[in-house]
Structure formats: C-alpha cells, structure tokens
C-alpha atoms as a PDB file:
ATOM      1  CA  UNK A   1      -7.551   4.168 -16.563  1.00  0.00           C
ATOM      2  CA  UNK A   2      -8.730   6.124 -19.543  1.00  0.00           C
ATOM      3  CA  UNK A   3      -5.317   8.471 -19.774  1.00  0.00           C
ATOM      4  CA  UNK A   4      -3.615   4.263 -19.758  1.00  0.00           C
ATOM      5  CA  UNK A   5      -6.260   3.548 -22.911  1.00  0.00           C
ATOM      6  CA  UNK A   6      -5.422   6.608 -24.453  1.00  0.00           C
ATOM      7  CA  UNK A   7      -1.948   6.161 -24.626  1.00  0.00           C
ATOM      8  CA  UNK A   8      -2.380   2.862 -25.802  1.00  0.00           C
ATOM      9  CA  UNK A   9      -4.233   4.109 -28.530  1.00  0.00           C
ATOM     10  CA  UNK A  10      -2.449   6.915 -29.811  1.00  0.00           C
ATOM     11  CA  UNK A  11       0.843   4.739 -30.007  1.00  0.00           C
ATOM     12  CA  UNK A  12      -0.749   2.183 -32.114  1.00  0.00           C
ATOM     13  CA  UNK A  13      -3.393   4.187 -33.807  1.00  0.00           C
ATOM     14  CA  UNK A  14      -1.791   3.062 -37.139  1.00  0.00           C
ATOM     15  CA  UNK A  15      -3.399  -0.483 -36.590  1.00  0.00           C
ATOM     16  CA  UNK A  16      -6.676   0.654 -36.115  1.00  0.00           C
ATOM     17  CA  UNK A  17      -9.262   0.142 -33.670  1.00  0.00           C
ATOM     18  CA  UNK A  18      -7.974  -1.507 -30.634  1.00  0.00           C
ATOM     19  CA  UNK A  19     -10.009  -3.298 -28.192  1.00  0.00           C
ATOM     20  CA  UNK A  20      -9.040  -3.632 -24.075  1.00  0.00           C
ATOM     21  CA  UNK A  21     -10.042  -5.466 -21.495  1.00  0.00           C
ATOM     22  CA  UNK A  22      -9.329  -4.679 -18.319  1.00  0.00           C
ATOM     23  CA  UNK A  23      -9.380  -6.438 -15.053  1.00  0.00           C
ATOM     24  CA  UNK A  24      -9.775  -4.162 -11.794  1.00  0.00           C
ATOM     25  CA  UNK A  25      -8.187  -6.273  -8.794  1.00  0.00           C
ATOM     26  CA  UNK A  26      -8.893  -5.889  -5.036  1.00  0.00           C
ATOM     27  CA  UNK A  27      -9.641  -8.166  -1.735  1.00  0.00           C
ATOM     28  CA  UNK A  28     -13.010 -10.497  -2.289  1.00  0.00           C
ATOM     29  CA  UNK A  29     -14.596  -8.206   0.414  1.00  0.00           C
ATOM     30  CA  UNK A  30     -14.663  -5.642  -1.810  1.00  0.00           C
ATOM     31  CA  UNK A  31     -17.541  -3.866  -2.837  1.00  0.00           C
ATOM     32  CA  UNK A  32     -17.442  -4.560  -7.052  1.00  0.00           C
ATOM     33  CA  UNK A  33     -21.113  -3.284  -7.652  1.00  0.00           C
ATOM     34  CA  UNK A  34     -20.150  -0.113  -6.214  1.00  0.00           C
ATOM     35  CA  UNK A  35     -16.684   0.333  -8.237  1.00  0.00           C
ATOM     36  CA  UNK A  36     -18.656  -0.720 -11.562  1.00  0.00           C
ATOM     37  CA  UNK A  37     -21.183   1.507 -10.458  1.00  0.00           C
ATOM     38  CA  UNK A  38     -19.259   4.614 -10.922  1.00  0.00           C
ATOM     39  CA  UNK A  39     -17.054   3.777 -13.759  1.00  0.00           C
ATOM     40  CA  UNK A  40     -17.553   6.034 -16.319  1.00  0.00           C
ATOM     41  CA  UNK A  41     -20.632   5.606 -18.837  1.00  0.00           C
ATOM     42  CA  UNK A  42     -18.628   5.984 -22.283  1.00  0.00           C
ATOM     43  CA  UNK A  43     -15.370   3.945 -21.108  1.00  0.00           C
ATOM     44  CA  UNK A  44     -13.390   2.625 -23.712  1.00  0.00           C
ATOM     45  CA  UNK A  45     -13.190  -0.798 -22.842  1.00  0.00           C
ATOM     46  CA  UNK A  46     -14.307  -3.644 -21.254  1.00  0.00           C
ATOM     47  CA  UNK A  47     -14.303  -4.221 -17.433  1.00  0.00           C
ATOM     48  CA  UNK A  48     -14.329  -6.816 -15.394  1.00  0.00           C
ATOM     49  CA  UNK A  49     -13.103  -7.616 -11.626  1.00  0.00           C
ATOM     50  CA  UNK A  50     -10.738 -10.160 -10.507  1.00  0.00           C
ATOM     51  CA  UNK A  51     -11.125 -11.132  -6.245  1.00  0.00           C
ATOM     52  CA  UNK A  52      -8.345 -12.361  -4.444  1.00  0.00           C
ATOM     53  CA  UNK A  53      -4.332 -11.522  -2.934  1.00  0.00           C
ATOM     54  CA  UNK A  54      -2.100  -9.841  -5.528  1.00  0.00           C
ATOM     55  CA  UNK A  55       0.455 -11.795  -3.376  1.00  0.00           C
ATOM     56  CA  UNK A  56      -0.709 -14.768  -5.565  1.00  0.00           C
ATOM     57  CA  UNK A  57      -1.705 -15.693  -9.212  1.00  0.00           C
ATOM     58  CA  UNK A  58      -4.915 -13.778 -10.290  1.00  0.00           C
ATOM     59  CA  UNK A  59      -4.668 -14.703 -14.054  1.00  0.00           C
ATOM     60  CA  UNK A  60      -3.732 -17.173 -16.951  1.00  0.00           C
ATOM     61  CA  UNK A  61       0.019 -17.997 -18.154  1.00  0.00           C
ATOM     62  CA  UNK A  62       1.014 -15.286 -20.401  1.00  0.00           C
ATOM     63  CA  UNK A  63      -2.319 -13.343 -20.577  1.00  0.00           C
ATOM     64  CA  UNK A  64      -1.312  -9.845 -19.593  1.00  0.00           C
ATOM     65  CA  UNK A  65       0.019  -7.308 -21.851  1.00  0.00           C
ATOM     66  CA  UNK A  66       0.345  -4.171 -19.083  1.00  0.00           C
ATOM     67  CA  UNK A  67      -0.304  -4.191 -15.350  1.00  0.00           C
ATOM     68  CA  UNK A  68      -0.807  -0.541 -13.059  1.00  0.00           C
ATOM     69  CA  UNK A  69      -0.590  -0.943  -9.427  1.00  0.00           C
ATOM     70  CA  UNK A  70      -1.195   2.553  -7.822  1.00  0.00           C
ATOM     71  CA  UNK A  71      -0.326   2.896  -3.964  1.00  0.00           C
ATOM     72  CA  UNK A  72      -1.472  -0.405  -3.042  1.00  0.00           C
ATOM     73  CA  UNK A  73       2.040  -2.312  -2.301  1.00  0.00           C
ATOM     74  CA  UNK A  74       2.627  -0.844   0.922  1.00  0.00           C
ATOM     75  CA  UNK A  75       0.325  -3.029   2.059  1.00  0.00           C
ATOM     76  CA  UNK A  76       1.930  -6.488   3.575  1.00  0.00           C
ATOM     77  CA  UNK A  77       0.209  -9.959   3.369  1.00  0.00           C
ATOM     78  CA  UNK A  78       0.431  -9.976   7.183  1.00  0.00           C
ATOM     79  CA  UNK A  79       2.112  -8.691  10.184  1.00  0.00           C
ATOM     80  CA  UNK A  80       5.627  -9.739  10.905  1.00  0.00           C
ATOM     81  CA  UNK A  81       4.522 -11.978  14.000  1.00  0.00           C
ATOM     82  CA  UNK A  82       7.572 -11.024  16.357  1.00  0.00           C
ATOM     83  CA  UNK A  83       6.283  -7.459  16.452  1.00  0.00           C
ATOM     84  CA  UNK A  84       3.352  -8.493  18.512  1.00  0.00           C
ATOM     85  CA  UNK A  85       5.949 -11.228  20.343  1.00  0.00           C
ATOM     86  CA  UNK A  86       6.425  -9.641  24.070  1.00  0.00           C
ATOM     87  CA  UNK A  87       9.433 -12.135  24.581  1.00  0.00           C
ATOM     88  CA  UNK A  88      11.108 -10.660  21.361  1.00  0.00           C
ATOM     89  CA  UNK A  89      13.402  -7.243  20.547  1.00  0.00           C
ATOM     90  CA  UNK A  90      11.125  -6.495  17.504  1.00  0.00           C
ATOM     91  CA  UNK A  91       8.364  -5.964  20.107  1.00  0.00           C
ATOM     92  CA  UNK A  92       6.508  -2.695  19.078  1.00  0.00           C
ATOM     93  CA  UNK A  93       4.609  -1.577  22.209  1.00  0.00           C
ATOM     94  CA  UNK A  94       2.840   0.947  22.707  1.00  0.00           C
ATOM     95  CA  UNK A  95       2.871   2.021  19.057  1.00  0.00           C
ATOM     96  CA  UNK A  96       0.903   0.727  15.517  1.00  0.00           C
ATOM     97  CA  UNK A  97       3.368   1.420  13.032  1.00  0.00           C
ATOM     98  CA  UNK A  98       7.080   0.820  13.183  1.00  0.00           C
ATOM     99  CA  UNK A  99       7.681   4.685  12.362  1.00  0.00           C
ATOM    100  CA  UNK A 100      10.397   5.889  15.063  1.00  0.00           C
ATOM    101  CA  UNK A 101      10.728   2.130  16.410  1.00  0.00           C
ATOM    102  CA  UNK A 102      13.610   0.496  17.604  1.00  0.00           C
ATOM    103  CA  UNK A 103      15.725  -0.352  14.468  1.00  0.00           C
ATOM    104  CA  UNK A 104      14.438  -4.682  15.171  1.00  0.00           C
ATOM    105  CA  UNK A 105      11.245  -3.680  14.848  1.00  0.00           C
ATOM    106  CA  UNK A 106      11.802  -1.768  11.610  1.00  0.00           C
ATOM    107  CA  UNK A 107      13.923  -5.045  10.281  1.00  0.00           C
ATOM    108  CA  UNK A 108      11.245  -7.168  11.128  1.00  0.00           C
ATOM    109  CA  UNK A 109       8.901  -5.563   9.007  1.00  0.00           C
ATOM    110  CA  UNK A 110      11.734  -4.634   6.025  1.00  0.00           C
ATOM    111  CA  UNK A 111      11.957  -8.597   6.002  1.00  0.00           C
ATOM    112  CA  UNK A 112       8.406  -9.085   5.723  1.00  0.00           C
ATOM    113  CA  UNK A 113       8.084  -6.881   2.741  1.00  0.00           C
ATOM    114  CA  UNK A 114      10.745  -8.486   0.859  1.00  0.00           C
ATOM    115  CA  UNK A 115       8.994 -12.112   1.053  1.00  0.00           C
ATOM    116  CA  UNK A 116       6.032 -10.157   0.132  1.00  0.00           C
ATOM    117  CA  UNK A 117       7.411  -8.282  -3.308  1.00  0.00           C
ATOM    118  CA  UNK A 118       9.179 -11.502  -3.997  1.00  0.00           C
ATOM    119  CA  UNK A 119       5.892 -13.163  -3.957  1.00  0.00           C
ATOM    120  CA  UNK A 120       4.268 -10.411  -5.863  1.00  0.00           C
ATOM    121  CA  UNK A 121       6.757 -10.035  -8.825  1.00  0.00           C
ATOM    122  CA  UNK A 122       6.955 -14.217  -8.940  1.00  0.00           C
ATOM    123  CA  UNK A 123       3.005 -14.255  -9.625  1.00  0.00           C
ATOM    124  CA  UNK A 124       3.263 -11.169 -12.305  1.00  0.00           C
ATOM    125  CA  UNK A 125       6.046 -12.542 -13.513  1.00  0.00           C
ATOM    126  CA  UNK A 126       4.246 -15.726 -15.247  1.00  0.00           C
ATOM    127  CA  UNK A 127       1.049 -13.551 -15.793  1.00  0.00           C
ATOM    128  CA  UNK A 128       2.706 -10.885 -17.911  1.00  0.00           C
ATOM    129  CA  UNK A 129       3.437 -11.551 -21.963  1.00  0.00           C
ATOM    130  CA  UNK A 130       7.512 -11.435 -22.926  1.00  0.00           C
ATOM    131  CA  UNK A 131       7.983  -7.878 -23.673  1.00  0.00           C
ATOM    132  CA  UNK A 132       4.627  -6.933 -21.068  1.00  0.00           C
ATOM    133  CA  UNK A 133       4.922  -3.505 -18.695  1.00  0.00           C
ATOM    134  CA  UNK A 134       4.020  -3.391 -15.099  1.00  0.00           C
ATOM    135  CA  UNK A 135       4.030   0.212 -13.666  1.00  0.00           C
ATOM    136  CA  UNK A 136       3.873   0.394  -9.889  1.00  0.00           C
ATOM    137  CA  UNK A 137       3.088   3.837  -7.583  1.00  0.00           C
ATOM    138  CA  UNK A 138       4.240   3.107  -3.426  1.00  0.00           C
ATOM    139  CA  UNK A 139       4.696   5.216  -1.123  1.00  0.00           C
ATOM    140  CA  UNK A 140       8.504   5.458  -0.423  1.00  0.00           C
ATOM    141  CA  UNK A 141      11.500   6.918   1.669  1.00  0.00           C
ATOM    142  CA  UNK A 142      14.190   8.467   1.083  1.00  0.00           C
ATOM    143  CA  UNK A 143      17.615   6.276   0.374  1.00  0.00           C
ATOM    144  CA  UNK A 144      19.903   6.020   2.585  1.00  0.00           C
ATOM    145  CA  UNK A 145      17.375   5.835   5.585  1.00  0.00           C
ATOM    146  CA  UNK A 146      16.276   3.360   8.240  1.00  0.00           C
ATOM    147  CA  UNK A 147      13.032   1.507   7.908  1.00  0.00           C
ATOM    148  CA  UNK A 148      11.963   2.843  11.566  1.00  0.00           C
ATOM    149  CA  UNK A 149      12.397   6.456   9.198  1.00  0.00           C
ATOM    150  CA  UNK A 150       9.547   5.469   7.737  1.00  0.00           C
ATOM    151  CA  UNK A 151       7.907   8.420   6.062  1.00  0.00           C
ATOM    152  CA  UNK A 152       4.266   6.665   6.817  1.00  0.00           C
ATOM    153  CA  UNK A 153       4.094   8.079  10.512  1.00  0.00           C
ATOM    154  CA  UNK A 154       3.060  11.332  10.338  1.00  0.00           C
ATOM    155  CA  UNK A 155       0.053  10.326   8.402  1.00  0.00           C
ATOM    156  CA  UNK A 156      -0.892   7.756  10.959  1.00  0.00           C
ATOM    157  CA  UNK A 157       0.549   9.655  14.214  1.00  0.00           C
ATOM    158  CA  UNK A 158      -3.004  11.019  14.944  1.00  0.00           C
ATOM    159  CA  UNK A 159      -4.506   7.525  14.969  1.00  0.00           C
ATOM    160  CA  UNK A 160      -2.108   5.975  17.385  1.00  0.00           C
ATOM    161  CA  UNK A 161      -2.331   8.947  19.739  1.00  0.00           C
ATOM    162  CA  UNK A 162      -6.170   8.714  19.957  1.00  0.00           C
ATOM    163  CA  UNK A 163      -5.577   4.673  20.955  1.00  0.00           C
ATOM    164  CA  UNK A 164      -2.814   5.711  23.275  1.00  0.00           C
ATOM    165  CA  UNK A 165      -5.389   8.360  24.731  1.00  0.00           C
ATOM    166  CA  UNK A 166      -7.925   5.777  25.071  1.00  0.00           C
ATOM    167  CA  UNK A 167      -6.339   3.087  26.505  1.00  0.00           C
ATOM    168  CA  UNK A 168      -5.199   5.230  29.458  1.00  0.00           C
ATOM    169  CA  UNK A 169      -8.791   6.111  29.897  1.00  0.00           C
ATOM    170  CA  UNK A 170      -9.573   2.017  30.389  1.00  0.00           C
ATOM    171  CA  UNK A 171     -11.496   2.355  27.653  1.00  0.00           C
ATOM    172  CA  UNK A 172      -8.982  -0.359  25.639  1.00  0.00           C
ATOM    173  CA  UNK A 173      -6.727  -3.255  27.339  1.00  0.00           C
ATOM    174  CA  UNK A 174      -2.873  -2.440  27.258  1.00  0.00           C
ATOM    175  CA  UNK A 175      -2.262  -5.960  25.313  1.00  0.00           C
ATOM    176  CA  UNK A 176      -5.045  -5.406  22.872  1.00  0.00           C
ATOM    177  CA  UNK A 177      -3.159  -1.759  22.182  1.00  0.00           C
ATOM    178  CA  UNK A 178       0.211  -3.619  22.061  1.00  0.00           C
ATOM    179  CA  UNK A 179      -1.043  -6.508  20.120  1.00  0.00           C
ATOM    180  CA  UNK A 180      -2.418  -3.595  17.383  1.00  0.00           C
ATOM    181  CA  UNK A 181       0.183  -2.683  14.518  1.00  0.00           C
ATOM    182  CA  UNK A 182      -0.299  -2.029  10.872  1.00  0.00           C
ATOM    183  CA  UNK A 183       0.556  -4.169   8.113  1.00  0.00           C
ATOM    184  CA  UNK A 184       1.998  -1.253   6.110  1.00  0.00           C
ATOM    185  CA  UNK A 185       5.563  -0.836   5.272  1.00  0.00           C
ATOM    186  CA  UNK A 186       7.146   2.173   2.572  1.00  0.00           C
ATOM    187  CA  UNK A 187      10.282   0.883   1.074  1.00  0.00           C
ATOM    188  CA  UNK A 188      13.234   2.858  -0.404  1.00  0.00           C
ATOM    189  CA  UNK A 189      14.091   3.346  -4.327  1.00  0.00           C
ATOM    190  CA  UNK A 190      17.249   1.273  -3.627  1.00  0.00           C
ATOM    191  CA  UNK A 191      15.778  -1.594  -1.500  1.00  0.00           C
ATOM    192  CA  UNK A 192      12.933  -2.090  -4.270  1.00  0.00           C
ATOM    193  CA  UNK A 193      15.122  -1.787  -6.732  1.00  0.00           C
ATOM    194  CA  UNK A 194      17.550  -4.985  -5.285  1.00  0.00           C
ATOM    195  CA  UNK A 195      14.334  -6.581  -4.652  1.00  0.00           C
ATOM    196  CA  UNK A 196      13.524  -7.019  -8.281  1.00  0.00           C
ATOM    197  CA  UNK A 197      17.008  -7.716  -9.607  1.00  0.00           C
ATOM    198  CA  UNK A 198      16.744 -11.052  -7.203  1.00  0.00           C
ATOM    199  CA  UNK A 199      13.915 -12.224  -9.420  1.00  0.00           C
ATOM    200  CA  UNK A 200      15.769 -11.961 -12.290  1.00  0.00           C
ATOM    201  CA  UNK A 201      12.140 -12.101 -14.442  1.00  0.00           C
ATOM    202  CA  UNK A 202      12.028  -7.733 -14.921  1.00  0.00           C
ATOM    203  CA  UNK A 203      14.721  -5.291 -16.519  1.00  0.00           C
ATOM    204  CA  UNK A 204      13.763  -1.660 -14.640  1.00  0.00           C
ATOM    205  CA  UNK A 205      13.288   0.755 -17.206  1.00  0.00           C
ATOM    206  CA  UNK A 206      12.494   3.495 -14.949  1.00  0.00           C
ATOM    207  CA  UNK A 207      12.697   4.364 -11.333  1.00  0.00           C
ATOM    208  CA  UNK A 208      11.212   8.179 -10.492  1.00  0.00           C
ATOM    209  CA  UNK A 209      11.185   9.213  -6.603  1.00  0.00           C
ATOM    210  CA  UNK A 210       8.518  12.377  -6.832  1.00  0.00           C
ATOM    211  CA  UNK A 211       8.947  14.235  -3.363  1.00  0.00           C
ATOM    212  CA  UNK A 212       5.835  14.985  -1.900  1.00  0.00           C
ATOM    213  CA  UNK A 213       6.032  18.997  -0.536  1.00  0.00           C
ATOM    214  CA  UNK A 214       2.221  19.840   1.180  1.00  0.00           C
ATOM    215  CA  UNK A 215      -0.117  16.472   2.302  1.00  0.00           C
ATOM    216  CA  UNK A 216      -3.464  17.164   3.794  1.00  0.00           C
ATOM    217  CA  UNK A 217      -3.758  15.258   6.710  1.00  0.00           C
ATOM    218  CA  UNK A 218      -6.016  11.862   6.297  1.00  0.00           C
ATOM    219  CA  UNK A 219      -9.485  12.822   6.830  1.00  0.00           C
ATOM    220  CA  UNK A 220     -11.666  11.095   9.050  1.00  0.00           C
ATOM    221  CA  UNK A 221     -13.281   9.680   6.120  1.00  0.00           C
ATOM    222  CA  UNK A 222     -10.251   8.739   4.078  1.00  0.00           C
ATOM    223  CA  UNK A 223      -8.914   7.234   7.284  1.00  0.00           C
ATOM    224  CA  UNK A 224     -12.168   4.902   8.631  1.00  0.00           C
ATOM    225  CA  UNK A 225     -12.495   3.622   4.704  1.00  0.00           C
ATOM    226  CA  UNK A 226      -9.157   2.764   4.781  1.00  0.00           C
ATOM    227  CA  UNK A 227      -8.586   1.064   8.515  1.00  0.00           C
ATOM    228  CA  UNK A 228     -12.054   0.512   9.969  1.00  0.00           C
ATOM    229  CA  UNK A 229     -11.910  -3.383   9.107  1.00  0.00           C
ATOM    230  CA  UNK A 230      -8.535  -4.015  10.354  1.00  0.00           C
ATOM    231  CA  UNK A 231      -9.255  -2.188  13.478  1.00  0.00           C
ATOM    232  CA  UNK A 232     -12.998  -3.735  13.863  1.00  0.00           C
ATOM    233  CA  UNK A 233     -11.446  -7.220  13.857  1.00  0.00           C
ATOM    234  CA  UNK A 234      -8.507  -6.295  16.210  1.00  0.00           C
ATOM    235  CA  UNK A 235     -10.526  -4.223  18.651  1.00  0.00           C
ATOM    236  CA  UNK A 236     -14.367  -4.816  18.265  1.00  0.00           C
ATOM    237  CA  UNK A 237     -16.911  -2.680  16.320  1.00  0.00           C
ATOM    238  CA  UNK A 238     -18.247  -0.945  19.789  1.00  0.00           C
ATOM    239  CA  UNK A 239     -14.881   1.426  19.715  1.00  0.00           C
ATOM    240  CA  UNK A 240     -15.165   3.048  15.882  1.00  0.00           C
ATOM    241  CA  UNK A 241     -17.799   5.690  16.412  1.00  0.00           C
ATOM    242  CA  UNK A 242     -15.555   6.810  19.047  1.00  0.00           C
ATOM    243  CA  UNK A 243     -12.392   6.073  18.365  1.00  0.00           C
ATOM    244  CA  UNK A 244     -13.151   8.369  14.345  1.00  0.00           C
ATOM    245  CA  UNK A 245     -15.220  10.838  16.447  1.00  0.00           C
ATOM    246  CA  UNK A 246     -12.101  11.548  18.813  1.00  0.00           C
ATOM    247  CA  UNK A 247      -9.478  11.239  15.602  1.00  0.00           C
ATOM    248  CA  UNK A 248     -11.999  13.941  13.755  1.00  0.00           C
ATOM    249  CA  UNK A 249     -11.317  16.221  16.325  1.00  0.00           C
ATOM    250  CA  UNK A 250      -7.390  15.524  16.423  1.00  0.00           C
ATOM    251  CA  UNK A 251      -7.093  16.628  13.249  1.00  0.00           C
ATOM    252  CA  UNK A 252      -9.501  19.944  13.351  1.00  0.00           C
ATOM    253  CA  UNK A 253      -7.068  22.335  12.046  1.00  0.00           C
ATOM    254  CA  UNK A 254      -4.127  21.006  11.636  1.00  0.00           C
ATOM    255  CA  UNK A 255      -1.827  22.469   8.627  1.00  0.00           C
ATOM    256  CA  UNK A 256      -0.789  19.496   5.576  1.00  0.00           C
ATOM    257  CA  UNK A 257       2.020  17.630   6.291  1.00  0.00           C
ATOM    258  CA  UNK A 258       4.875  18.806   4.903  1.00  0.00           C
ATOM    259  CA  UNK A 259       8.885  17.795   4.098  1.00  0.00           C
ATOM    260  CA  UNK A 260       9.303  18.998   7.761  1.00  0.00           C
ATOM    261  CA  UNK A 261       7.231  15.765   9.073  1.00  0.00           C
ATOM    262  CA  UNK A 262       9.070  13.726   7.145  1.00  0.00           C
ATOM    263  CA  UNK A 263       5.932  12.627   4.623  1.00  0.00           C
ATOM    264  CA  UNK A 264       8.893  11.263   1.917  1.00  0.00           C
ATOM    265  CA  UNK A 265       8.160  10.533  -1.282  1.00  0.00           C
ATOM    266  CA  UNK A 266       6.499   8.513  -3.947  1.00  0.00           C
ATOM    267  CA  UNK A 267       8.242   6.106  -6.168  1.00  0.00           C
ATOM    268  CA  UNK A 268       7.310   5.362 -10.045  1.00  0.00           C
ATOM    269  CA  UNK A 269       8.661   1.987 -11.110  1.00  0.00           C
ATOM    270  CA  UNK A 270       8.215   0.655 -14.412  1.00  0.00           C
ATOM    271  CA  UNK A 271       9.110  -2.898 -15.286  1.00  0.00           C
ATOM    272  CA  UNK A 272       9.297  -4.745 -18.548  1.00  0.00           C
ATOM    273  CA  UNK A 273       9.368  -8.413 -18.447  1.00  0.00           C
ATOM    274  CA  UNK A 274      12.070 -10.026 -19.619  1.00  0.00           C
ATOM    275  CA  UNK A 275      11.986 -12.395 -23.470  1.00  0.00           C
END
C-alpha cells in the first residue's frame, strides 16, 4: 500500500499535499483489529475497513478513484453445485479441486467464474470515478489450456492426498470426501480478458502474464490460515489437528514447485473505467 501512495504522490506532487483514504476489504469474519494492528505506525493515510462480498457493492456511486485486488479473485462466491451432484458428468469424486478433472468438471467451474467476474466488474464498475484504475493480481494459466490444466493443483495436491489417505483409514466418510471441493478457480489471460470486454464498463490498458519459475510449497501454516474454515465447516473441527499434522509431514522436504509441476503464472490486469 505505501509503494500505491507513493506513486500517487510523486505523479501529482506539483499539487501539493495529497490526502488518501483507503478502505482495506475482506469477509466480515475477518479479524480487522489484528490487520489495523500491524499496519505500519507512520502510514501515509487514512485507513479504514469495509466487511462484506467483493461479489457485491461495498461503496458509494462514483466514490473510488483506484482499486488493487492482489490474488484474491481466484476465489468463487460458491461451488458450482453439479460438482458435488453424483447424478451429474461434472461430478468431481474423489478429488477437491478440478485440477486433472474430467474436462465437465473443469467447465462447470470455468462457468461459475464467469458469473462471478461479471458480478465483480458490474459492482466496481458503478463504484469507480470516470477515468478511475482498478489493478487486479490472480493466479492464472497459460492460454491455450483447459480449465482441468489448472495450474492450482500442485499447490493443493498434498492436501487432497492426506484426505484421500484418511478416508481409506475410516477416519472420513467417502461422501463427505466427495462432497469436499474448493471454490478456487485460475483463469487464463484470454478468458479474463473476454470476460471484461462483455461488460463493456473497462478499456484494458494492460495485461502482463509473469511466469512463476521456483514456488515453495504451502506451508502448513500458510495452508491451515488459508483453508481451515472451509474445511472445519465441511468436515468438523475434530479432523484439523490431524489432518495439518499429517499434511506437515507430506511436505517435509519437498523441493519448490517449479514450471515442471505446472505452477503457471500470474496475471497483472489493469483496467480504466470507461467516461
């Protein structure tokens, strides 16, 4: 945030002192005391939190002059309901991503995103000024590939194997496993990209894939702050000590990912809203 401020102010030093606000945005479970906790002491402007679904409005008509969303839209509003649908081909047994899924079940969540982003860039849409910026950071593929290639599985492959593993010990139902899949979806350069040309609202002034060459693999602490809640309401809280103790011990001494795994890449997309 203060390298954004910065910017800011060296661009338009000529005017003088500038004043910001700025509006951090997460999920009303979040923890706010603790983010305002640690900002730092000698910040440059004023901070304040906003609760609530980016999928929606969060702010005023008109009110926003620059929004930064970093590697938070690869989250979905919800899970494509036919994945957990036994009846239907976009089933996803077995598995809790759609990475190396039958192509349906890789469609199903493709279809889901796009309802999602056209949500997402509706609501910013009306919140940013004529002339505002948004800059976004996903997580990405590579063009030209399936969504089942989704470059999300190796850094969740280690989770699903230790609920595999435990659900052939009894310790977890088969449905409850097959009933389990996460709301996360990577797109491609070229499917976001015809994604915001149906709003009509942006013009894309720049579209950057950076490729991604060494990834450590997601701690045990990076991974139970990230996934404990979803997994506590699917599964119960009596499984997470020892569902993280047996995925901390997966991961002892495994190498970073690497373009070998497939990790993909990370698109840069920055928007200006249209007069």
């Amino acid at each position: 945030m203060n390298n954004i401020i910065e910017a800011v102010e060296h661009k338009y030093q000529a005017q003088g002192q500038l004043e910001f606000q700025v509006f951090f945005n997460d999920r009303v479970s979040n923890d706010f005391n603790t983010l305002f906790i640690n900002l730092p002491p000698n910040r440059k402007y004023f901070a304040a939190a906003v609760p609530g679904s980016f999928y929606g409005r969060l702010f005023p008509k008109a009110s926003i002059n620059f929004i930064f969303s970093s590697f938070a839209l690869q989250w979905l509003s919800k899970l494509p309901q036919e994945v957990c649908d036994l009846n239907s081909p976009s089933c996803n047994k077995g598995r809790i991503l759609y990475a190396n899924a039958p192509k349906e079940v890789g469609e199903a969540y493709s279809a889901q995103y796009a309802e999602d982003m056209e949500k997402f860039l509706g609501a910013r849409a009306q919140e940013l000024v004529a002339g505002g910026l948004m800059a976004l950071l996903i997580p990405g593929r590579v063009n030209g590939t399936l969504p089942a290639q989704s470059s999300l599985g190796p850094h969740f492959q280690p989770l699903e194997s230790c609920l595999v593993d435990m659900t052939n010990e009894g310790l977890l139902s088969k449905d409850k496993l097959d009933s389990f899949n996460l709301p996360i979806y990577s797109p491609s350069s070229e499917e976001l990209e015809k994604l915001i040309e149906k709003t009509g609202c942006f013009d894309i002034a720049r579209v950057e894939e950076m490729h991604q060459n060494n990834i450590s693999v997601l701690t045990m602490q990076e991974c139970r702050a990230g996934l404990e809640g979803i997994i506590k309401t699917h599964f119960g809280s009596e499984i997470l000590d020892e569902l993280f103790d047996r995925y901390a011990k997966k991961i002892a001494g495994r190498p970073p990912l690497s373009t070998c795994d497939g990790i993909g890449i990370a698109l840069f997309i920055l928007l200006k809203r249209k007069q």
